[in-house]
N, C-alpha and C. Protein backbone atom coordinates (compact mmCIF):
# COMPACT_ATOMS: atom_id res chain seq x y z
N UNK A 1 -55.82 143.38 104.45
CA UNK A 1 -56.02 142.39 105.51
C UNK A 1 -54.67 141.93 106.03
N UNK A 2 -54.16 141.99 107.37
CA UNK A 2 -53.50 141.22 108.20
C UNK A 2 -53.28 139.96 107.81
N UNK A 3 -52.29 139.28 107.34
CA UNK A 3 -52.26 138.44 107.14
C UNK A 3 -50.62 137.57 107.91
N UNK A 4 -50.30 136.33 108.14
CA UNK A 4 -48.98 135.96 108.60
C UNK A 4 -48.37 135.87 107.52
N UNK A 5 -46.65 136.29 107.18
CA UNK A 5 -45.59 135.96 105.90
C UNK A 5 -45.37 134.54 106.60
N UNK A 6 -44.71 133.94 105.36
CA UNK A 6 -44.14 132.36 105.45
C UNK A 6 -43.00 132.52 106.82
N UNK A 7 -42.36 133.37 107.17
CA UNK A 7 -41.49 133.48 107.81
C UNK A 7 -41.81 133.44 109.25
N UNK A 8 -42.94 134.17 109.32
CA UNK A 8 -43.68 134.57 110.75
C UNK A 8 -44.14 132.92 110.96
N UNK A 9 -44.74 132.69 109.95
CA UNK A 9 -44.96 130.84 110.48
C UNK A 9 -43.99 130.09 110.86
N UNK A 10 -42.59 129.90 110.22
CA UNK A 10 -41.76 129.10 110.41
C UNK A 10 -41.45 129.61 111.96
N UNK A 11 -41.89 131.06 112.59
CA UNK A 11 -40.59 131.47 113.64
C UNK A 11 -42.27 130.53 114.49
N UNK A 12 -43.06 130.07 114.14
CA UNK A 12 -44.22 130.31 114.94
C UNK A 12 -44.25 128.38 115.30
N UNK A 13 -43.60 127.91 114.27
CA UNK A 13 -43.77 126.26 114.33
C UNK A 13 -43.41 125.67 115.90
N UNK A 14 -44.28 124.44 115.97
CA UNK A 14 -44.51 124.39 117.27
C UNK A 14 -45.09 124.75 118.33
N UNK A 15 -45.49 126.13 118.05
CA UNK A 15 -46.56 126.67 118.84
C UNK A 15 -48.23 126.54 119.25
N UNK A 16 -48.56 127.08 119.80
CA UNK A 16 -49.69 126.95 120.00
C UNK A 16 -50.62 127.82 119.34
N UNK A 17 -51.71 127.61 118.80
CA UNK A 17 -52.81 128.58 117.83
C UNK A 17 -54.21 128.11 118.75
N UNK A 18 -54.35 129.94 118.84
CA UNK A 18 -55.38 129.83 119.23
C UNK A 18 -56.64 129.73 118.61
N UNK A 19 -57.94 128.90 118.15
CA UNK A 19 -58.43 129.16 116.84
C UNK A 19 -60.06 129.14 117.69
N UNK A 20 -60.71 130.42 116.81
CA UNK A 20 -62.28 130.57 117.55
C UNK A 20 -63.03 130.42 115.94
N UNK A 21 -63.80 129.78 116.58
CA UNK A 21 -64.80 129.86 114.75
C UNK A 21 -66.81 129.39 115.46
N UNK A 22 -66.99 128.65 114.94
CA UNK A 22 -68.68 128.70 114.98
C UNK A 22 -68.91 127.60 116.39
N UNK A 23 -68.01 127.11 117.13
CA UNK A 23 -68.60 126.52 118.05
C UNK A 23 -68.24 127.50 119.26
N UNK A 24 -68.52 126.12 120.53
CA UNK A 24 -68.19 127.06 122.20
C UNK A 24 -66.85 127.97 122.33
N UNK A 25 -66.40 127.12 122.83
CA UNK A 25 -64.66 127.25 123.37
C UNK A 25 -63.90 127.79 121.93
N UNK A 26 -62.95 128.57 122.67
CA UNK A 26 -61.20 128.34 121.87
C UNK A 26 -60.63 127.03 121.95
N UNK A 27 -60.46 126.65 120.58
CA UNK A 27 -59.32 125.69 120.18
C UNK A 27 -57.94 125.70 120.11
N UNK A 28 -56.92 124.98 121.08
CA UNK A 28 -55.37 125.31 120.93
C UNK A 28 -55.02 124.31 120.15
N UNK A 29 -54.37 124.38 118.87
CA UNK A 29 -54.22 123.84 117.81
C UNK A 29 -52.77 124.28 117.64
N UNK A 30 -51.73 122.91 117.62
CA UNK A 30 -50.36 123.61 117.22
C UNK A 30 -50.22 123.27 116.06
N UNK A 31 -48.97 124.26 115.61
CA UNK A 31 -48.48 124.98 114.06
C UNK A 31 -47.64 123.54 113.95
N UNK A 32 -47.70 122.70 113.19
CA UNK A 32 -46.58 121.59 112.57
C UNK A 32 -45.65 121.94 111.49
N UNK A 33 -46.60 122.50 110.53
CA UNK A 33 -45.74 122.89 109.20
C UNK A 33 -46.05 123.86 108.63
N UNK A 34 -45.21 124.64 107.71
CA UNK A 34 -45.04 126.19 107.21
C UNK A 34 -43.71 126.11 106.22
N UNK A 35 -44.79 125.54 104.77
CA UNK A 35 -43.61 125.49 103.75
C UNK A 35 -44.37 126.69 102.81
N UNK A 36 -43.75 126.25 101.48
CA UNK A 36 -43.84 126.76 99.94
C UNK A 36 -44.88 126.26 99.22
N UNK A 37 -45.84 126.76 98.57
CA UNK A 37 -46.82 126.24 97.91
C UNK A 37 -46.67 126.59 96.33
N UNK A 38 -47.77 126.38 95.84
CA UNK A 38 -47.78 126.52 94.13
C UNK A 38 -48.11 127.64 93.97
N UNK A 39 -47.83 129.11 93.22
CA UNK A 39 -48.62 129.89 93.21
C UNK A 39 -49.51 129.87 92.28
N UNK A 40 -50.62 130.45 91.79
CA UNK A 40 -50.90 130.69 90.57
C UNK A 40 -50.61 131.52 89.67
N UNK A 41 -49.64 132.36 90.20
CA UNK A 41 -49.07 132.90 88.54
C UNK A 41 -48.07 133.34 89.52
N UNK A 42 -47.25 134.18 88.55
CA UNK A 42 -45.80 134.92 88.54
C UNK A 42 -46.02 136.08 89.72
N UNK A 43 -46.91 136.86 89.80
CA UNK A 43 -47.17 137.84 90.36
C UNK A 43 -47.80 137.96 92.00
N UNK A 44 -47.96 136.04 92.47
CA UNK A 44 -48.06 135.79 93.29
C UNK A 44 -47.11 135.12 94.44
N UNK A 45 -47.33 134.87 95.45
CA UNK A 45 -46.87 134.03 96.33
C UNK A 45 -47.52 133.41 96.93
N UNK A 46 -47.28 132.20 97.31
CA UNK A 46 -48.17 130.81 97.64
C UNK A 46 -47.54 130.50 98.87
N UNK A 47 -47.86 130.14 100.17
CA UNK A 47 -47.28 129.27 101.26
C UNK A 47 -48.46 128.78 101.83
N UNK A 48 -47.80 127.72 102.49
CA UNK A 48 -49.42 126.95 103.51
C UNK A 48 -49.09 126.75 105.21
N UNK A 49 -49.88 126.71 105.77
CA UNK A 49 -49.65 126.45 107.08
C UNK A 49 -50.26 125.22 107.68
N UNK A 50 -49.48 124.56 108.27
CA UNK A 50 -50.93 122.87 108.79
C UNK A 50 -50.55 123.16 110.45
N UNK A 51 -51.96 122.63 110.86
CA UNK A 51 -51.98 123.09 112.49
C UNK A 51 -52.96 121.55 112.94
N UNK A 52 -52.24 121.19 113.78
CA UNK A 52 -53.05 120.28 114.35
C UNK A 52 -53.97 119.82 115.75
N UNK A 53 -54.83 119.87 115.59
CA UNK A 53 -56.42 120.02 116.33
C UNK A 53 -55.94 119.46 117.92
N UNK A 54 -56.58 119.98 118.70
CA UNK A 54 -56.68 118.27 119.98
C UNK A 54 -56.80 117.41 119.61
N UNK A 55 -56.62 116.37 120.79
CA UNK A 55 -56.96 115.06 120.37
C UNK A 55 -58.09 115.04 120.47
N UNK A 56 -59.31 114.16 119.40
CA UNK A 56 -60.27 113.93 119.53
C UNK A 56 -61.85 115.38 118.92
N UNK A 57 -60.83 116.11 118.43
CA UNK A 57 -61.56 117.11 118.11
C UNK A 57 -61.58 116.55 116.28
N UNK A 58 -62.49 117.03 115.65
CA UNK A 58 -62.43 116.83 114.52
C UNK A 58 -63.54 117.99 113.66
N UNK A 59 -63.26 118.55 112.55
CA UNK A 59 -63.69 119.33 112.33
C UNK A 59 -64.24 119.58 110.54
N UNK A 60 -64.85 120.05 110.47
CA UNK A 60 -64.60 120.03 108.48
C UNK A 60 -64.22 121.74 108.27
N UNK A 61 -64.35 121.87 107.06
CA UNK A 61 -63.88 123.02 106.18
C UNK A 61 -64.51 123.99 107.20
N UNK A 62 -63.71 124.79 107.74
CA UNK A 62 -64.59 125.99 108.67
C UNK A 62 -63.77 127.46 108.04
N UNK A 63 -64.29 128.37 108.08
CA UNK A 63 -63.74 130.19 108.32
C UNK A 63 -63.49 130.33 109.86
N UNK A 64 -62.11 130.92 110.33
CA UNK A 64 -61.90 130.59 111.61
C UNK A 64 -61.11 132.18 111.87
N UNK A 65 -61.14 132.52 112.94
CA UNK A 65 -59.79 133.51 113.31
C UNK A 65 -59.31 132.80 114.80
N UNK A 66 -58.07 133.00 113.69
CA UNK A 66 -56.97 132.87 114.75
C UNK A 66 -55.81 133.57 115.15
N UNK A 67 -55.05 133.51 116.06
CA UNK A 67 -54.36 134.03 117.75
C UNK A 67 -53.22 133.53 117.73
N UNK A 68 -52.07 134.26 117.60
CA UNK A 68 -50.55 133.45 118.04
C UNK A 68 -49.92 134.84 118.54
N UNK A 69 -49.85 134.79 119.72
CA UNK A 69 -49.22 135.83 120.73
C UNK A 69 -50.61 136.52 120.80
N UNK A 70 -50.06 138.15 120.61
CA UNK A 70 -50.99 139.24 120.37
C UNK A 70 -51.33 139.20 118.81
N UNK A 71 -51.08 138.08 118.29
CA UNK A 71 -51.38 138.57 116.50
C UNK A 71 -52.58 137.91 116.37
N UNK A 72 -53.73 138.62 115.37
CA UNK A 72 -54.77 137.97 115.34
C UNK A 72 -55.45 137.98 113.81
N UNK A 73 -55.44 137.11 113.41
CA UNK A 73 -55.80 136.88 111.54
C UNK A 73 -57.16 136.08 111.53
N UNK A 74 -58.16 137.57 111.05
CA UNK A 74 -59.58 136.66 111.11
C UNK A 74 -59.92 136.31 109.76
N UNK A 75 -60.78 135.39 110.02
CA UNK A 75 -61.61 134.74 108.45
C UNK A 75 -60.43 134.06 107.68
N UNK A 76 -59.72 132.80 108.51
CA UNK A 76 -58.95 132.35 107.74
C UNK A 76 -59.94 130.70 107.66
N UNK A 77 -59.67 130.53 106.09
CA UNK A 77 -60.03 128.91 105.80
C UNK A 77 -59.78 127.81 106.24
N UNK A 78 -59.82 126.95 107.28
CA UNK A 78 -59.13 126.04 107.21
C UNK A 78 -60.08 124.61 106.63
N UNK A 79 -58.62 123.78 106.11
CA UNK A 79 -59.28 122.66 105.53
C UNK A 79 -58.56 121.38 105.31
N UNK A 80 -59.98 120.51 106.11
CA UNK A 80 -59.26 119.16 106.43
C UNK A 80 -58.06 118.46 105.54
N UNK A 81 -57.18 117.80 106.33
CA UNK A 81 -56.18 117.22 105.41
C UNK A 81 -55.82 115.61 105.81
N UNK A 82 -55.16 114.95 105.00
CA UNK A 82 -55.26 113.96 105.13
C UNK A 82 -54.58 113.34 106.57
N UNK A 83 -55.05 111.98 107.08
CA UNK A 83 -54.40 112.00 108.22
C UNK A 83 -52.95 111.70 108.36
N UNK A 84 -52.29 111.64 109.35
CA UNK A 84 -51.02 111.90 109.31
C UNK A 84 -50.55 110.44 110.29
N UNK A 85 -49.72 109.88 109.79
CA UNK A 85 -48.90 108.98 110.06
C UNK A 85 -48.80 108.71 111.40
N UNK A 86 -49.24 107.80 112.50
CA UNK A 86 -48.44 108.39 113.91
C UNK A 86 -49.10 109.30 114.80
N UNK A 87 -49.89 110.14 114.39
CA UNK A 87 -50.63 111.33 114.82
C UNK A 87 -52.16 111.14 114.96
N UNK A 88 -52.46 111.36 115.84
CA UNK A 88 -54.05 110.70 116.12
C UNK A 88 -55.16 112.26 116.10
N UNK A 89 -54.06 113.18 115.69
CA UNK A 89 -54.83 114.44 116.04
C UNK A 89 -55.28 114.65 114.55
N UNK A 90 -55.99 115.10 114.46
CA UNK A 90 -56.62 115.97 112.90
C UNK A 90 -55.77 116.63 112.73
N UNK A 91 -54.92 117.31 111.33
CA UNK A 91 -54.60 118.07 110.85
C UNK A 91 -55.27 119.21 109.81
N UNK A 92 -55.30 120.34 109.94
CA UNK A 92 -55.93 121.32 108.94
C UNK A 92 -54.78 122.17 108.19
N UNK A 93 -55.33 122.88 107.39
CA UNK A 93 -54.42 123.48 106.44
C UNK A 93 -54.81 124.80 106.23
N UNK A 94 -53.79 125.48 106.08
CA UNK A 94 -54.30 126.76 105.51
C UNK A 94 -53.31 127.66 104.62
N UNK A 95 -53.81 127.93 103.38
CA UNK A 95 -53.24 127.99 102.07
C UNK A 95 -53.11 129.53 101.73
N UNK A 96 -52.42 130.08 101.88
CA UNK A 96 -52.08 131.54 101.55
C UNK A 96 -51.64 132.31 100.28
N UNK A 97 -52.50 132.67 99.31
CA UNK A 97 -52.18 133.21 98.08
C UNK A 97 -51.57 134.85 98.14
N UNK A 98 -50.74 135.43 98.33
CA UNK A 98 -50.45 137.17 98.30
C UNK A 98 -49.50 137.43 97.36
N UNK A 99 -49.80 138.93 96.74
CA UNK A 99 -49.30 139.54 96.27
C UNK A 99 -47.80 139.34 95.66
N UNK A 100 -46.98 139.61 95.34
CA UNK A 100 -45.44 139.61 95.51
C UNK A 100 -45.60 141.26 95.38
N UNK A 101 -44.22 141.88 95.71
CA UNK A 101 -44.22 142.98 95.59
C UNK A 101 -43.37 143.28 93.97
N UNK A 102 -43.72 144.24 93.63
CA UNK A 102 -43.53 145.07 92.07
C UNK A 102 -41.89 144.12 91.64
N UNK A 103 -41.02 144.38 92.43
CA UNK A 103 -39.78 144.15 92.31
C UNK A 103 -39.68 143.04 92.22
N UNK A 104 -40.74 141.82 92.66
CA UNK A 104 -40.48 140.22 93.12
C UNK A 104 -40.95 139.95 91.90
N UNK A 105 -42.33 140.51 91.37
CA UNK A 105 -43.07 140.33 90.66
C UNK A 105 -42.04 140.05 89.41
N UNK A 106 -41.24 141.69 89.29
CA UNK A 106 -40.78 141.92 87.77
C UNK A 106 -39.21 140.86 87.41
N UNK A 107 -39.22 140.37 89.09
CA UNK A 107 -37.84 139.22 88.89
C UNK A 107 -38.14 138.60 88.20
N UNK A 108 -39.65 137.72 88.95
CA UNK A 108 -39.85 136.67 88.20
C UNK A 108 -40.51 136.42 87.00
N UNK A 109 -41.14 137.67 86.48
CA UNK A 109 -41.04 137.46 84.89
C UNK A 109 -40.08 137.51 84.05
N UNK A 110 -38.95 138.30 84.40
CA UNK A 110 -37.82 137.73 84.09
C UNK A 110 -37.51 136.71 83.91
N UNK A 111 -38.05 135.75 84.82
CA UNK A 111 -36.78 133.96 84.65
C UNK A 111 -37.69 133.43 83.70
């Protein structure tokens, strides 16, 4: 599966996401944040992405695909997060567990 690296998010912050899931319309939802998450083990990698809704849109836990340029990543989770300071828009989240590769993997059983 297609998925975005932590990197592709950070170049993506600020942007606009296009997000289609179980209602009418496309939702333009911009990218705020794109850090480091927890993984669950050694052999993984963890990052998250938070994107925030229109104003006035509000949403719960949905499966969504979404759109940034020509890139398109379907059946991603998103899920409500707490509200944000200042910001009247909903924020969602989306939590990315992958692989590390053999070499990342065998670093970090090392440390």
């Amino acid at each position: 599966m297609n998925i975005p690296s932590l990197e592709r998010l950070r170049c993506d912050l600020g942007r606009i996401w296009r997000i289609s899931g179980p209602w009418a319309e496309e939702l333009q939802a911009e990218l705020v944040d794109a850090s480091e998450g927890v993984a669950m083990d050694k052999r993984h990698h963890c990052y998250h992405a938070e994107v925030a809704l229109p104003a006035g849109v509000r949403l719960g836990q949905v499966s969504c695909t979404v759109r940034s340029g020509d890139d398109e990543w379907p059946l991603l989770l998103l899920t409500p997060g707490a509200p944000v300071a200042g910001d009247a828009r909903q924020h969602m989240h989306i939590v990315f567990h992958v692989a590390r590769s053999q070499a990342s993997a065998a670093a970090a059983n090392e440390a």
